[in-house]
Protein backbone atom coordinates (compact mmCIF):
# COMPACT_ATOMS: atom_id res chain seq x y z
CA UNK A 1 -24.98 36.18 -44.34
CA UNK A 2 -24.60 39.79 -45.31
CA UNK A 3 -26.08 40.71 -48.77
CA UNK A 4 -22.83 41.84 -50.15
CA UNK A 5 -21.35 38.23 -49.40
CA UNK A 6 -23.92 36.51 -51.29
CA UNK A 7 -23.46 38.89 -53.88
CA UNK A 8 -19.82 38.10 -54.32
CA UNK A 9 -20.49 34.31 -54.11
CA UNK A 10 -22.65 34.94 -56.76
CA UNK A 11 -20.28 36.57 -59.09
CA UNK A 12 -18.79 33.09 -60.85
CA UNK A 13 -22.15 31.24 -61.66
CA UNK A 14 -23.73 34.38 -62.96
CA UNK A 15 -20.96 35.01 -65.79
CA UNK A 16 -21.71 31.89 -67.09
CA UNK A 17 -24.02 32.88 -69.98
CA UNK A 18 -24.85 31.18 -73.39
CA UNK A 19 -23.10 33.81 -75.13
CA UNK A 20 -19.61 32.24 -74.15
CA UNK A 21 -20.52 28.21 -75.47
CA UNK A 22 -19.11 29.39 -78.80
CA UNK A 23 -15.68 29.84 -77.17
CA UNK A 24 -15.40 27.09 -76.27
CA UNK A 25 -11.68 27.75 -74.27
CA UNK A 26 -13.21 30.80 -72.77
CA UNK A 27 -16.14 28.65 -71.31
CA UNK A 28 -14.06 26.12 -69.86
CA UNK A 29 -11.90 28.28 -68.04
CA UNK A 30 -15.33 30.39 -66.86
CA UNK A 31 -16.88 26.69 -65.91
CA UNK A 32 -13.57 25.82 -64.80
CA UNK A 33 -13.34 29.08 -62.13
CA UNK A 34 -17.08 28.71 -60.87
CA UNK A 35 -16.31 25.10 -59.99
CA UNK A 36 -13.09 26.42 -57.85
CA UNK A 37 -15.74 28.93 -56.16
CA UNK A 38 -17.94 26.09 -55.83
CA UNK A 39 -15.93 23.64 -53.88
CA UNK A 40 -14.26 26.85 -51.90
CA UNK A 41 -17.90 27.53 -50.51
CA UNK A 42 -18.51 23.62 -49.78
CA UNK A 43 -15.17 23.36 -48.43
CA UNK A 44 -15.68 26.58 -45.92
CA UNK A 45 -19.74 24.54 -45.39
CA UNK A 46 -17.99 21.77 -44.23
CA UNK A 47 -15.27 22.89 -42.47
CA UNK A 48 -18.25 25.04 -40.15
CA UNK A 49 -20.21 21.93 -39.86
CA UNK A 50 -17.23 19.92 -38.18
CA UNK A 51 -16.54 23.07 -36.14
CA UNK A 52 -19.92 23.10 -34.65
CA UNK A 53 -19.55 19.37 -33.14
CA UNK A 54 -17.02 21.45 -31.55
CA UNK A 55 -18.34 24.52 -30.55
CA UNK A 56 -22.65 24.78 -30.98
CA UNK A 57 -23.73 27.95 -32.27
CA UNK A 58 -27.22 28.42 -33.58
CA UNK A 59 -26.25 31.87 -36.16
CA UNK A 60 -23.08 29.20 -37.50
CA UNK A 61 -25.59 26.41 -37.83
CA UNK A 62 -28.12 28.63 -40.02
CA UNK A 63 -25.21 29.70 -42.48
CA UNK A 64 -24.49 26.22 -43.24
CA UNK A 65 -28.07 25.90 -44.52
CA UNK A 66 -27.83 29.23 -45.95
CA UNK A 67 -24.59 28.77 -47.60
CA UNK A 68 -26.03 24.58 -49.02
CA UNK A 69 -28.67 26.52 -50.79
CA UNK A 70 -26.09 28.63 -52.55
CA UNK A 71 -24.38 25.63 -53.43
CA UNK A 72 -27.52 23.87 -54.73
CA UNK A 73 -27.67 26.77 -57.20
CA UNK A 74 -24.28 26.36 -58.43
CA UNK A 75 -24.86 23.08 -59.35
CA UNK A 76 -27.53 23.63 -60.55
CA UNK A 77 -26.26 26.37 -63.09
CA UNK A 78 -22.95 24.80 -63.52
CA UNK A 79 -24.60 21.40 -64.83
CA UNK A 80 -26.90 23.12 -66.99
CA UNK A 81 -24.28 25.36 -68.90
CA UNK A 82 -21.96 22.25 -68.97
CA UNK A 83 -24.13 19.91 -70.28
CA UNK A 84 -24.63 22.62 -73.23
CA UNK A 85 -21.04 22.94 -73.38
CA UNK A 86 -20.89 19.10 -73.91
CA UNK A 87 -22.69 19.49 -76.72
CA UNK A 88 -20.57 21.80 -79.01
CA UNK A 89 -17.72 20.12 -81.00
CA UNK A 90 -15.21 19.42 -78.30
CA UNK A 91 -11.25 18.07 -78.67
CA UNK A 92 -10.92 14.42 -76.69
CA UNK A 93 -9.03 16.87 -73.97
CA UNK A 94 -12.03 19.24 -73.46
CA UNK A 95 -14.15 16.27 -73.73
CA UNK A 96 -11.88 15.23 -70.86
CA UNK A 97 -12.31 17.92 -69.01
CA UNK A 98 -16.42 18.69 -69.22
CA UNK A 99 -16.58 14.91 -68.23
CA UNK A 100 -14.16 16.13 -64.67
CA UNK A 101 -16.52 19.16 -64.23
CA UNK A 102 -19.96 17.65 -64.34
CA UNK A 103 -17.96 14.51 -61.58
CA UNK A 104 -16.60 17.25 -59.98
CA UNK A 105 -20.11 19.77 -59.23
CA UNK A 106 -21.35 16.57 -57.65
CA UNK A 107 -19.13 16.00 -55.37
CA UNK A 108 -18.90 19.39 -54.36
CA UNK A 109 -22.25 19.74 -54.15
CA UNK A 110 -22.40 16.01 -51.80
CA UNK A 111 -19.62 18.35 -49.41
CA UNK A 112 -22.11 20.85 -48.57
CA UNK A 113 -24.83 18.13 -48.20
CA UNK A 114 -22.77 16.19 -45.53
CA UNK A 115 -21.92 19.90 -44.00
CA UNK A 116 -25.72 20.06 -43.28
CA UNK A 117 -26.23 16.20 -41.93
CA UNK A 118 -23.10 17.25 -39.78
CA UNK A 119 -24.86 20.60 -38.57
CA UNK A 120 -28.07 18.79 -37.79
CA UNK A 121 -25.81 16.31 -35.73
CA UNK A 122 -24.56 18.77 -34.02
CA UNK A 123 -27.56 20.52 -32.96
CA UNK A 124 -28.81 17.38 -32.04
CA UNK A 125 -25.90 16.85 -29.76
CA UNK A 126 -26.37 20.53 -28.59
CA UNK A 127 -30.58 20.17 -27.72
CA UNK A 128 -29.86 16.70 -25.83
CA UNK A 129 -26.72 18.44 -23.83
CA UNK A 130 -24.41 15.26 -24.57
CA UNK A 131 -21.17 14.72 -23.25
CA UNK A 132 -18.75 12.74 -24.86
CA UNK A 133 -15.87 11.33 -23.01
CA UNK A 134 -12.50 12.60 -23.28
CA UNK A 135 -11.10 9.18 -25.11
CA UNK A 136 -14.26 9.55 -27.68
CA UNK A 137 -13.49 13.47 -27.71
CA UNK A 138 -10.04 12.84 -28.90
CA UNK A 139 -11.23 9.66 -30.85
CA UNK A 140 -13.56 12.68 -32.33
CA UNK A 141 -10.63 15.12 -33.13
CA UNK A 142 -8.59 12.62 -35.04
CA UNK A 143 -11.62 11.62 -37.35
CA UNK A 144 -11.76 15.71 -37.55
CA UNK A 145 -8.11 16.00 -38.35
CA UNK A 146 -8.17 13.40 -40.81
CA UNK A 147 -11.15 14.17 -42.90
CA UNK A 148 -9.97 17.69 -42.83
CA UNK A 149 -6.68 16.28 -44.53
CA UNK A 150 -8.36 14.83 -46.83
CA UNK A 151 -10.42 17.46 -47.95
CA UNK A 152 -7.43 19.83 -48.49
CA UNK A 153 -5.64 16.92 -50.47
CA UNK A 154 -8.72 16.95 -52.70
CA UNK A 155 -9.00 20.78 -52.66
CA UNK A 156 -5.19 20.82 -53.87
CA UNK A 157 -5.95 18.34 -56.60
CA UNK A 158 -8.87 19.73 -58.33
CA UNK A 159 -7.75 23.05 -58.19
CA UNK A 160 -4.27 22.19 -59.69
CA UNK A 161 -2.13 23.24 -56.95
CA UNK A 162 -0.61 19.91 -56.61
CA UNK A 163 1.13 19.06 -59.64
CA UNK A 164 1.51 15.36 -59.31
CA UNK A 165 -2.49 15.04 -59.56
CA UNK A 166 -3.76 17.91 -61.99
CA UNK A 167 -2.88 19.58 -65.52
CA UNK A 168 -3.31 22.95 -65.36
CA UNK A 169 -6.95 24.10 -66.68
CA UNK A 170 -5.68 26.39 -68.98
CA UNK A 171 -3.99 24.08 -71.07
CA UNK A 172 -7.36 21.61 -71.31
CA UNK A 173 -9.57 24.86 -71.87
CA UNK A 174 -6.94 25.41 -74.84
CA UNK A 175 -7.23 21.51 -76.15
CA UNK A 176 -3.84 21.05 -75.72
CA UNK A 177 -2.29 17.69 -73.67
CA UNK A 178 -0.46 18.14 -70.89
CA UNK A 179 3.40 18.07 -71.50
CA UNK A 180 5.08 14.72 -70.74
């Protein structure tokens, strides 16, 4: 991973100072955009992890380690300045929505864990030259294709893009219920 990538993966959890827990909209939405970076990086960890049962390579397999470690330190960040947040005066909604976050970091942070089980698999399957059959290679590529589905499903839903599953973050940052 080149220095300037880290750097920019960086960028979200390190705006996330004290300073903004007295605005309490401001620090939502700032919680609230480091999450989406969050489960972008996990998603991207994962997504490499199921490519290298595909297609072995050792620099891929050390950037999912590489990239897990960044992700350990957005939790860890994240759950910190949430947990402060959680304990300002909040409205039931932002309540609401510090209670999704700190759910949310978890499981994001449990993607990048299974994208290094998945990597280790792989290598495994790599060192010990095994050779799957073509019914369990397609048996393989459906489990691929279907987690993969379901990843972008949950992607879509957390990050609001799907408006049957999410209000929009602004208007929980703001206190205010979603229209009905």
């Amino acid at each position: 991973m080149r220095i300037g990538d880290e750097k920019e993966d960086m960028d979200e959890i390190d705006c996330l100072n004290d300073s903004l827990l007295n605005y309490t909209p401001v620090a939502l939405e700032k919680a609230n955009t480091a999450a989406l970076k969050m489960l972008e990086i996990s998603k991207k960890n994962l997504l490499r992890a199921i490519n290298l049962l595909r297609d072995y390579d050792k620099e891929k397999f050390q950037k999912v380690q590489t990239k897990e470690a960044l992700v350990d330190k957005y939790e860890d960040k994240l759950n910190n300045f949430v947990v402060k947040m959680s304990k300002k005066e909040l409205t039931s909604v932002q309540q609401g929505k510090v209670s999704e976050l700190l759910n949310a970091v978890g499981d994001f942070e449990r993607l990048s864990d299974h994208a290094v089980n998945l990597s280790e698999v792989a290598q495994e399957i790599n060192e010990k030259k095994v050779v799957f059959s073509e019914e369990a290679r397609k048996e393989i590529d459906q489990l691929i294709e279907a987690v993969t589905e379901i990843l972008l499903l949950s992607e879509s839903s957390f990050n609001g893009s799907d408006p049957l599953c999410m209000t929009p973050s602004w208007s929980l940052a703001a206190g205010r219920s979603p229209p009905r």
